[in-house]
N, C-alpha and C. Protein backbone atom coordinates (compact mmCIF):
# COMPACT_ATOMS: atom_id res chain seq x y z
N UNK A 1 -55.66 -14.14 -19.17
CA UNK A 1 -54.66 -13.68 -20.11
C UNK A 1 -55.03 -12.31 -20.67
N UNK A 2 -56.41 -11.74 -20.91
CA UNK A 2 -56.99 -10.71 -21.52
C UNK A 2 -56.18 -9.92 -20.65
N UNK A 3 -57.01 -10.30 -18.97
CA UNK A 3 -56.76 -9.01 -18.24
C UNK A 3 -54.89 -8.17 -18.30
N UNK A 4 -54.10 -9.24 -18.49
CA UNK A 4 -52.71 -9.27 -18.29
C UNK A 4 -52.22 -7.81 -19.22
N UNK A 5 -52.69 -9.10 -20.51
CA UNK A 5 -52.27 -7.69 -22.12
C UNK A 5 -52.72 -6.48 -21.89
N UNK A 6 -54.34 -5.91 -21.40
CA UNK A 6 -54.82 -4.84 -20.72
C UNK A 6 -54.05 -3.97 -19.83
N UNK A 7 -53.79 -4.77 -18.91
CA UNK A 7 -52.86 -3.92 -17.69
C UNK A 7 -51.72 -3.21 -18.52
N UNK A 8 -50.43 -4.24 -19.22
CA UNK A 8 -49.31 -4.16 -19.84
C UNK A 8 -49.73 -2.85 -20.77
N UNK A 9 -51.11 -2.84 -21.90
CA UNK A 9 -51.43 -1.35 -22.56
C UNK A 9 -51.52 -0.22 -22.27
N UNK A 10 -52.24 -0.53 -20.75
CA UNK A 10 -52.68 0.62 -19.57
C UNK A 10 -51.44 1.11 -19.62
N UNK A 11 -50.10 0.74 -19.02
CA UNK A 11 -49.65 1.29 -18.52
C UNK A 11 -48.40 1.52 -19.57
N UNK A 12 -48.62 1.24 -21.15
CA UNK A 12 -47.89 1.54 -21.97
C UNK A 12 -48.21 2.89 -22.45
N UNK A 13 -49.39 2.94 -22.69
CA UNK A 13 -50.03 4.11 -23.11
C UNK A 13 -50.58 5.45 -22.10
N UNK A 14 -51.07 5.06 -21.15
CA UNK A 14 -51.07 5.51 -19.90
C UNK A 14 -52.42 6.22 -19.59
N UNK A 15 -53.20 5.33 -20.46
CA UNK A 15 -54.95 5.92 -20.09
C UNK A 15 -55.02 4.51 -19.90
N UNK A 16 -56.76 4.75 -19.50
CA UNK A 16 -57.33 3.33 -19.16
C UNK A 16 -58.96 3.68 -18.72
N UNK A 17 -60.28 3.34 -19.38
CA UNK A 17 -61.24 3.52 -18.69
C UNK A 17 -61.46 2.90 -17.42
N UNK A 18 -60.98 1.50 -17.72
CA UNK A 18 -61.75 0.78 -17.12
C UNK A 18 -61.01 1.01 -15.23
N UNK A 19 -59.86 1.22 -15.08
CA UNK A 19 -59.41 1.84 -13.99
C UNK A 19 -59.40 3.24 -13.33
N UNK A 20 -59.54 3.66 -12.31
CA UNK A 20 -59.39 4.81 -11.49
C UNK A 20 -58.94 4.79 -10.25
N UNK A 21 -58.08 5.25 -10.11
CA UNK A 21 -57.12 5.63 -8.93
C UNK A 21 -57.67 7.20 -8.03
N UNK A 22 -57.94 6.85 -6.96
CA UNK A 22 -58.38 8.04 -6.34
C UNK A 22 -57.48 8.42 -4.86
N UNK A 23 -57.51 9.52 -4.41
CA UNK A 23 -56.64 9.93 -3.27
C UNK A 23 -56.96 9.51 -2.15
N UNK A 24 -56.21 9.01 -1.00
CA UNK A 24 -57.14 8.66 0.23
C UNK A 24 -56.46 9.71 1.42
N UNK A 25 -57.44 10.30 1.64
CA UNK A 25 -56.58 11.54 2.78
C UNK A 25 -57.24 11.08 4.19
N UNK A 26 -56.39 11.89 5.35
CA UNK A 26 -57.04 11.50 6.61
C UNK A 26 -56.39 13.06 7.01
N UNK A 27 -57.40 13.61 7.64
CA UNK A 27 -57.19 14.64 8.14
C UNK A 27 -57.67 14.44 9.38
N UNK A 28 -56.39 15.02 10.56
CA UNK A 28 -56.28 15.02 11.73
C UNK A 28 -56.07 16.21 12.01
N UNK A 29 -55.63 16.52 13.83
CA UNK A 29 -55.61 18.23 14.55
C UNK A 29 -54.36 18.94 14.37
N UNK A 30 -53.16 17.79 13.96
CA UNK A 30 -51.85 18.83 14.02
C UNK A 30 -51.21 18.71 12.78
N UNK A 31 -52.17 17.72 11.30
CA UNK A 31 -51.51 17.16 10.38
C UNK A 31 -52.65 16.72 9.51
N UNK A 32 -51.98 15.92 7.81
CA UNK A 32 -52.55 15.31 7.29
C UNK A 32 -52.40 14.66 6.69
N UNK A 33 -52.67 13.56 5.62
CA UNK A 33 -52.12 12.62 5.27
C UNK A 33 -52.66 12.14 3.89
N UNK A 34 -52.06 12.15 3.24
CA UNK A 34 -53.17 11.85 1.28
C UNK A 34 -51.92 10.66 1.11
N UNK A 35 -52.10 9.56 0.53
CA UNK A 35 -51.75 8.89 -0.28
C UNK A 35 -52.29 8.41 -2.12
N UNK A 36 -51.48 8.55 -3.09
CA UNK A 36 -51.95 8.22 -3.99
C UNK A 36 -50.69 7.27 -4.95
N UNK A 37 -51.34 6.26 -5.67
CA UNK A 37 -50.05 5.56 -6.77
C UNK A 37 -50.22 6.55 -7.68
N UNK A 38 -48.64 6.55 -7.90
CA UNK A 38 -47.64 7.01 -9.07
C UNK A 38 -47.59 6.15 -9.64
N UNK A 39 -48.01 5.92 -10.92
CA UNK A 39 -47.89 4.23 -11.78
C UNK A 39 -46.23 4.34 -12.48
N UNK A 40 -46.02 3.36 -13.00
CA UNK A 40 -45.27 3.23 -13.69
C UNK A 40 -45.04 3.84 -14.84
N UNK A 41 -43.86 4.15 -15.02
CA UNK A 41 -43.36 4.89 -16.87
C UNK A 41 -43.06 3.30 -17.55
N UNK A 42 -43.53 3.32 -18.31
CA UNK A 42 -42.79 1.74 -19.41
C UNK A 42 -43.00 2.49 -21.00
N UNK A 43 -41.80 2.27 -21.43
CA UNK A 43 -41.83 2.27 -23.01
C UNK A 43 -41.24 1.10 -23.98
N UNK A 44 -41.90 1.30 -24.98
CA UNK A 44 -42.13 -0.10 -25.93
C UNK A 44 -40.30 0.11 -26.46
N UNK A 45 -40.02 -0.55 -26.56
CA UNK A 45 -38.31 -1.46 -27.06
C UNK A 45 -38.45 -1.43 -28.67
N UNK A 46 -37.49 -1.48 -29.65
CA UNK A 46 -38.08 -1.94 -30.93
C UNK A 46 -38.16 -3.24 -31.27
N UNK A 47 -37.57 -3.98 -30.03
CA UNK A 47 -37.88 -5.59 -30.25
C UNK A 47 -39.46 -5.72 -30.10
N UNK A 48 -40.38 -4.69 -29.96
CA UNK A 48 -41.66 -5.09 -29.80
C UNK A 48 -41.58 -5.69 -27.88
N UNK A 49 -40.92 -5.73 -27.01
CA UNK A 49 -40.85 -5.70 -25.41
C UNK A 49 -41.29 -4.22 -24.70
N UNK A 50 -41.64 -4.49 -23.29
CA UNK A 50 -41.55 -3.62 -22.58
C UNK A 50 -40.33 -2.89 -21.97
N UNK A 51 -40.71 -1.97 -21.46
CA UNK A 51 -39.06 -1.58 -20.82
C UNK A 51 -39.58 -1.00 -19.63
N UNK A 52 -39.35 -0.82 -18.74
CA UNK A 52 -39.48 -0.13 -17.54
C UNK A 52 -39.19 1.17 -17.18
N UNK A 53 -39.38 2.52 -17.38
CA UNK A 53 -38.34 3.89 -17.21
C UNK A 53 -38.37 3.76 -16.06
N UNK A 54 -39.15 4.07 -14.93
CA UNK A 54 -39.25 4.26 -13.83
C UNK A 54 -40.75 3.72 -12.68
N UNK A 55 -39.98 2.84 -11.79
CA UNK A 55 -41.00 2.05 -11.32
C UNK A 55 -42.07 2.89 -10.76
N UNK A 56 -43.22 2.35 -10.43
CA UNK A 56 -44.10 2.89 -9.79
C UNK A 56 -43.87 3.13 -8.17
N UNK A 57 -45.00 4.12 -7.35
CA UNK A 57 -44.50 4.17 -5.87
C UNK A 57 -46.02 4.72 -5.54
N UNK A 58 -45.74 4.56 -4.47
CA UNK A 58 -46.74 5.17 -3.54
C UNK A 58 -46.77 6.29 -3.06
N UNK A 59 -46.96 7.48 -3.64
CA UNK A 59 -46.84 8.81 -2.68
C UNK A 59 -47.51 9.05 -1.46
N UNK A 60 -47.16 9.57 -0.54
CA UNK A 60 -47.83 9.90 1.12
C UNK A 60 -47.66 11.50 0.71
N UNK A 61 -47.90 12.40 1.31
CA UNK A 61 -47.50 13.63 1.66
C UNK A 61 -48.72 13.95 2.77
N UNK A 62 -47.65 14.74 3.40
CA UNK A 62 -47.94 14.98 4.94
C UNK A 62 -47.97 16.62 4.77
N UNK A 63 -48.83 17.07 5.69
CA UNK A 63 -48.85 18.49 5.63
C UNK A 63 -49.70 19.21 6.98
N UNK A 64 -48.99 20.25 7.33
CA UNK A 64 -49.11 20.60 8.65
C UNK A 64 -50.66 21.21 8.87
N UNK A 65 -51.04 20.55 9.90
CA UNK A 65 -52.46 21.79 10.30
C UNK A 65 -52.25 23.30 10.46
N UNK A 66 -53.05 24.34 10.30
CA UNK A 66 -52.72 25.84 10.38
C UNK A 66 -53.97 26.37 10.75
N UNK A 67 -55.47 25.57 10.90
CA UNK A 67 -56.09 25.85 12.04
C UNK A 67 -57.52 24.75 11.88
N UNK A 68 -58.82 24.42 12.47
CA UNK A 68 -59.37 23.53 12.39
C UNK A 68 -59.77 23.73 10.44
N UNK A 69 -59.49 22.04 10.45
CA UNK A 69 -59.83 21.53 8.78
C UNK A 69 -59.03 22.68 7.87
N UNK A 70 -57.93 23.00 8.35
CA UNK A 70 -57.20 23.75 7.11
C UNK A 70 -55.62 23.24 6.97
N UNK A 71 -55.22 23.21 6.70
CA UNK A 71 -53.53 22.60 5.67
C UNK A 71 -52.43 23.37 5.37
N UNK A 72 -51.74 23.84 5.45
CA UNK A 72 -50.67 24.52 5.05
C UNK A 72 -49.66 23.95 4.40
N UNK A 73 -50.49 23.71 2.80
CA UNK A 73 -49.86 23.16 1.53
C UNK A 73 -48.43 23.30 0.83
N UNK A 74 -48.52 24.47 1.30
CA UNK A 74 -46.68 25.10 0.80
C UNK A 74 -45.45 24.75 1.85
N UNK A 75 -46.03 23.76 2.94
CA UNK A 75 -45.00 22.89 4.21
C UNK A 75 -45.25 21.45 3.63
N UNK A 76 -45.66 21.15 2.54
CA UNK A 76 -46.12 19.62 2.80
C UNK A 76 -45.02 18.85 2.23
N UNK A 77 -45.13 17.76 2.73
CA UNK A 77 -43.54 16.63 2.80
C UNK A 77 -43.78 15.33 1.96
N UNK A 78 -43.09 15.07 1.16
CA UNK A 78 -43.44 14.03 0.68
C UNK A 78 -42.50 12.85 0.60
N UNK A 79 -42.96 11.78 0.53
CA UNK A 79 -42.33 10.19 1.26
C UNK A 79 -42.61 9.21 -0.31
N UNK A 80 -42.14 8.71 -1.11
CA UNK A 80 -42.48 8.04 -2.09
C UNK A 80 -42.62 6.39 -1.71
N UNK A 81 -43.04 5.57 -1.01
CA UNK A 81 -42.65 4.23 -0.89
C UNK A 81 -42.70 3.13 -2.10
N UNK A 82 -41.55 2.81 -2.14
CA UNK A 82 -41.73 1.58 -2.84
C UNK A 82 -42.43 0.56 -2.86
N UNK A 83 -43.08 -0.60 -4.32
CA UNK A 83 -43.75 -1.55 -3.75
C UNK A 83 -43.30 -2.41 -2.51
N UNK A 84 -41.82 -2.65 -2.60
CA UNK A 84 -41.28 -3.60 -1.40
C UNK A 84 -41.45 -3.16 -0.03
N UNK A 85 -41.40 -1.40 0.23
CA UNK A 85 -41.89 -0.97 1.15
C UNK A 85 -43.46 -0.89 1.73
N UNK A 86 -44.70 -0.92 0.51
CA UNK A 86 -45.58 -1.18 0.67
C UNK A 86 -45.86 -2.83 1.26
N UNK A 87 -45.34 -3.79 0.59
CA UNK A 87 -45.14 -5.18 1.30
C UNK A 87 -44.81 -4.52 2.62
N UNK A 88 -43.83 -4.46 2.95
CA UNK A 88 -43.62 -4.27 4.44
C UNK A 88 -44.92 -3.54 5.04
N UNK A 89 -45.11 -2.75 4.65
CA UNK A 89 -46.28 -2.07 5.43
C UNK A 89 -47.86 -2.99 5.47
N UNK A 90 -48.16 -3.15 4.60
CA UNK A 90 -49.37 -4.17 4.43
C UNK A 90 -49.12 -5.59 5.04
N UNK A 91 -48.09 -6.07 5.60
CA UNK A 91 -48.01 -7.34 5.97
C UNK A 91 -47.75 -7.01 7.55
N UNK A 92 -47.83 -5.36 7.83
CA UNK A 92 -47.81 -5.43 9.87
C UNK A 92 -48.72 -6.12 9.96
N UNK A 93 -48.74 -6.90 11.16
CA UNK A 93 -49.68 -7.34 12.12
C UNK A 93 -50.01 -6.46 13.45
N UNK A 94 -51.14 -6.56 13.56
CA UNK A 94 -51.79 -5.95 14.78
C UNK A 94 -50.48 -5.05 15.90
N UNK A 95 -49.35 -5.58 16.22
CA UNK A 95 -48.82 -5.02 16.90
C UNK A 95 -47.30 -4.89 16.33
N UNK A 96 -47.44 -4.74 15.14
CA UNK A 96 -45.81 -4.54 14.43
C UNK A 96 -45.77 -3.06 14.17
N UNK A 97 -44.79 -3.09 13.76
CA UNK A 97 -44.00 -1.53 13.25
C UNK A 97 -43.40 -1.29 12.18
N UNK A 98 -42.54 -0.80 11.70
CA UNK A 98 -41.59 -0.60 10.72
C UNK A 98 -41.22 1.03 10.46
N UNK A 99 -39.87 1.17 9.92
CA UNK A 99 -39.11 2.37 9.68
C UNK A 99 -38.71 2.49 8.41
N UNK A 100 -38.83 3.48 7.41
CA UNK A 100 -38.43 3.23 6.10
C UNK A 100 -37.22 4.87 6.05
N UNK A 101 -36.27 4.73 5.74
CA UNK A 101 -35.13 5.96 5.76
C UNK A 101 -34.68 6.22 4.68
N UNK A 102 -35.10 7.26 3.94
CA UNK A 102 -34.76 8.19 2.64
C UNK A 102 -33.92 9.19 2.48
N UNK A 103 -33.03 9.13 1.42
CA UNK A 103 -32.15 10.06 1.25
C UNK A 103 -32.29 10.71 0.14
N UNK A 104 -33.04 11.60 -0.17
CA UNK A 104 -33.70 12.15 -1.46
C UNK A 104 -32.50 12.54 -2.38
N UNK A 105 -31.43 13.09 -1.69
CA UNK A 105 -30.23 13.15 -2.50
C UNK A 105 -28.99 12.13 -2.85
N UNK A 106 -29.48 11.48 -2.62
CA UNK A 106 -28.67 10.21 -3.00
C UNK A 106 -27.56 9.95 -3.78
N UNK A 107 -26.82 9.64 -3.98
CA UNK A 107 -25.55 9.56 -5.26
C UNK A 107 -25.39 10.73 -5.80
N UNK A 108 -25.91 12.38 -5.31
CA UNK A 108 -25.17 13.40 -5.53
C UNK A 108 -24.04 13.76 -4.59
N UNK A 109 -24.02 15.27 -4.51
CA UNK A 109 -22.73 16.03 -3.25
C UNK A 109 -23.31 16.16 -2.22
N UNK A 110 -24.99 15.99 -2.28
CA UNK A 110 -25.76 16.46 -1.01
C UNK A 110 -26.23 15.01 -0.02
N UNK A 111 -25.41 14.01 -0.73
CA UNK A 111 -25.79 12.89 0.09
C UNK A 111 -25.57 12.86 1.51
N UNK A 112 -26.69 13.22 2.64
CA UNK A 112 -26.58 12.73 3.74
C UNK A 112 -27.48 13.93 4.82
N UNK A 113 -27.57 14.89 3.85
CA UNK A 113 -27.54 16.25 4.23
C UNK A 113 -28.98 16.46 4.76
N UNK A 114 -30.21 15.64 3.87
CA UNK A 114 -31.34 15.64 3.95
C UNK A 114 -31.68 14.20 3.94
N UNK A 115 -32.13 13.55 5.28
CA UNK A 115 -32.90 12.54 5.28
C UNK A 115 -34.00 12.23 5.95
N UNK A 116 -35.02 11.38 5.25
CA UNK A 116 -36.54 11.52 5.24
C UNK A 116 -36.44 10.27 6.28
N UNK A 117 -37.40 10.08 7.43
CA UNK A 117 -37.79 8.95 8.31
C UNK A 117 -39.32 8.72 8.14
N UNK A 118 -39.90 7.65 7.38
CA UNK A 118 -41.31 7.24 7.52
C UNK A 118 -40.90 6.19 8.87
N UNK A 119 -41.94 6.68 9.73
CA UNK A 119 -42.11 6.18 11.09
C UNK A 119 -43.58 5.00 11.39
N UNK A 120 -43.79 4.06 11.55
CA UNK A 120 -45.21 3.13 11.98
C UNK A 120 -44.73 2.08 13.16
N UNK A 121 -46.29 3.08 14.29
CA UNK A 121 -45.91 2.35 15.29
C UNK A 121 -47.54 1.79 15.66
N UNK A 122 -47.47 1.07 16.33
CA UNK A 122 -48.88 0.26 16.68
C UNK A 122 -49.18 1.39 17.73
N UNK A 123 -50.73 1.06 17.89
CA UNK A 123 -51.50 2.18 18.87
C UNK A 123 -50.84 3.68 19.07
N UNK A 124 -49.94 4.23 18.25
CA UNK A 124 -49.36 5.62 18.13
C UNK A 124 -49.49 6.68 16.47
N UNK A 125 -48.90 6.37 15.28
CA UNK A 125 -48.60 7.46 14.42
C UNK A 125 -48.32 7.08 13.53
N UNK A 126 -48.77 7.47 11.84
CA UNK A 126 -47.56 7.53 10.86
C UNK A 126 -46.73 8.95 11.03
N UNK A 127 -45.45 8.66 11.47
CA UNK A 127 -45.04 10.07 11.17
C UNK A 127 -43.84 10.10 10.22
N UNK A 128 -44.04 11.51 9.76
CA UNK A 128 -42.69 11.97 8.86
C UNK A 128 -41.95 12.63 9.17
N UNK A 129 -40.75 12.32 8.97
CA UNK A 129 -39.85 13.00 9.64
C UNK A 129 -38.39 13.55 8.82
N UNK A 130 -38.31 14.85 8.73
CA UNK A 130 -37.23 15.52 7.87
C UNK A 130 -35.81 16.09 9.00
N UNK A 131 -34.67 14.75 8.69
CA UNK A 131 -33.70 15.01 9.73
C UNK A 131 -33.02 16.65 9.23
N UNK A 132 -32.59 17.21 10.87
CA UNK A 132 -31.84 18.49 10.17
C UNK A 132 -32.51 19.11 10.36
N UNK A 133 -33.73 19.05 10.29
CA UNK A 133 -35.12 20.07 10.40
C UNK A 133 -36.01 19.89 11.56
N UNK A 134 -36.88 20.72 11.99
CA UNK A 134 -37.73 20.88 13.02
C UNK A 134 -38.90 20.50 12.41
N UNK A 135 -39.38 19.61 11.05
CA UNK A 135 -40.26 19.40 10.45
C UNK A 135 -40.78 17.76 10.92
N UNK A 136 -41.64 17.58 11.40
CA UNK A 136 -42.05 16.15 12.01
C UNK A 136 -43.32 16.63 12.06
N UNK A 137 -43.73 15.76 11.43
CA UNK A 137 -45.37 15.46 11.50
C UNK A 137 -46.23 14.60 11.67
N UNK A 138 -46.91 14.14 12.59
CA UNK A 138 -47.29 13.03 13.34
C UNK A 138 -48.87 12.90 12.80
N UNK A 139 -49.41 11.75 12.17
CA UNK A 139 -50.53 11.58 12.43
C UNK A 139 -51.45 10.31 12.56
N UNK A 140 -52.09 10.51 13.60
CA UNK A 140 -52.77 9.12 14.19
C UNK A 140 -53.76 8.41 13.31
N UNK A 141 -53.45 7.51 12.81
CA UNK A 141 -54.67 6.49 12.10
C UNK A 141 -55.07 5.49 12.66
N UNK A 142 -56.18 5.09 12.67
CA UNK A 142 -57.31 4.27 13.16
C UNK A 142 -57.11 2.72 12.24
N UNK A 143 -57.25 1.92 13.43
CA UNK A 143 -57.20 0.84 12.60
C UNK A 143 -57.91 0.58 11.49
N UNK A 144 -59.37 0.85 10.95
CA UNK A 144 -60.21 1.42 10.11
C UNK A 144 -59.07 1.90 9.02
N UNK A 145 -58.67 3.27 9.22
CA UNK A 145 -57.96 4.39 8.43
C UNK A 145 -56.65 3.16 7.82
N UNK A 146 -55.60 2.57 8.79
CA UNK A 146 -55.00 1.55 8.12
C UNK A 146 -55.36 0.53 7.38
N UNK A 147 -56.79 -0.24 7.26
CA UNK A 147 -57.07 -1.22 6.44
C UNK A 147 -57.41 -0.41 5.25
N UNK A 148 -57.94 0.38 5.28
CA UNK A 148 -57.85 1.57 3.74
C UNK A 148 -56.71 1.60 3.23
N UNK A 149 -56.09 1.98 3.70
CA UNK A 149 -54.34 1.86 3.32
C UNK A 149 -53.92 0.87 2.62
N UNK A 150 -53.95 -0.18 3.11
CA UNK A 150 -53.31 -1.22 3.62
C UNK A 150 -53.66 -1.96 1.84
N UNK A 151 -55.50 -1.67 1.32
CA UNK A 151 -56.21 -2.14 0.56
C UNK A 151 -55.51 -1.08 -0.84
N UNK A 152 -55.92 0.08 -0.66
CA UNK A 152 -54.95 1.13 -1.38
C UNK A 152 -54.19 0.38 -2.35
N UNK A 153 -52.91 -0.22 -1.05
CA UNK A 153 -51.78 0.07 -1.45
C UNK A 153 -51.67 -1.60 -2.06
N UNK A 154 -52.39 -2.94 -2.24
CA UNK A 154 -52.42 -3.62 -2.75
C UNK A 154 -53.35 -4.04 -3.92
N UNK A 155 -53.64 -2.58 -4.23
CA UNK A 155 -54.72 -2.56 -5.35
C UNK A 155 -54.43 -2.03 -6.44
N UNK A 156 -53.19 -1.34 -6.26
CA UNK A 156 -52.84 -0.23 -7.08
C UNK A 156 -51.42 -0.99 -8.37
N UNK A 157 -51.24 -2.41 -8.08
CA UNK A 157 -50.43 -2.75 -8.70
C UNK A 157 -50.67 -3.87 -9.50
């Protein structure tokens, strides 16, 4: 019960010693790959309740190689996944897949105009992919590199 009220303060107030969240990158030859949680916004109600502003996610951002161990930060793409999308991802098995399809503009005038493809395929790539654009970025993780992930992304909530 301690730990519960703790978490619920953490993330009312939005410090916390006793937690740390750190980046997990994988750098490959044509790309790269950082994931980190975005926690949750929650503000207190005057009924003394929580409220939710905006859920938490998982950021990825992908960013192009520009020559050995260097990045070209001002191309980099970013993919927010949801926890339900993290379920999906943490529950592949050895030879599953999955596709997650984003429309960053969503319920504006620009709906349709720009859409994001997170791509996972067994023995191939996470890639990102910006329709409309020549922007696709492919990068290979190791089964190793996915159980990091995988741990990441069920730790963080």
């Amino acid at each position: 019960m301690m730990k519960v009220k703790l978490l619920l303060q953490f993330r009312y107030k939005g410090k916390d010693s006793n937690r740390v969240f750190a980046d997990y990158c994988v750098y490959k030859g044509k790309a790269s790959l950082s994931m980190y949680p975005v926690l949750p916004k929650v503000s207190r109600l005057d009924s003394g309740g929580l409220k939710v502003d905006h859920r938490g996610v998982m950021m990825l951002t992908f960013s192009p190689a520009i020559g050995e161990q260097k990045c070209d930060w001002e191309k980099k793409q970013f993919f927010a996944l949801s926890s339900v999308e993290m379920g999906s991802l943490t529950s592949l098995g050895p030879g599953g897949g999955c596709e997650f399809f984003h429309d960053p503009s969503m319920k504006t005038s620009n709906t349709g105009q720009v859409r994001k493809i997170l791509s996972v395929k067994p023995m191939e790539a996470v890639v990102n992919n910006k329709l409309q654009t020549n922007d696709r970025l492919t990068v290979p993780i190791t089964a190793a590199e996915f159980a990091v992930m995988k741990t990441a992304c069920s730790g963080c909530w």
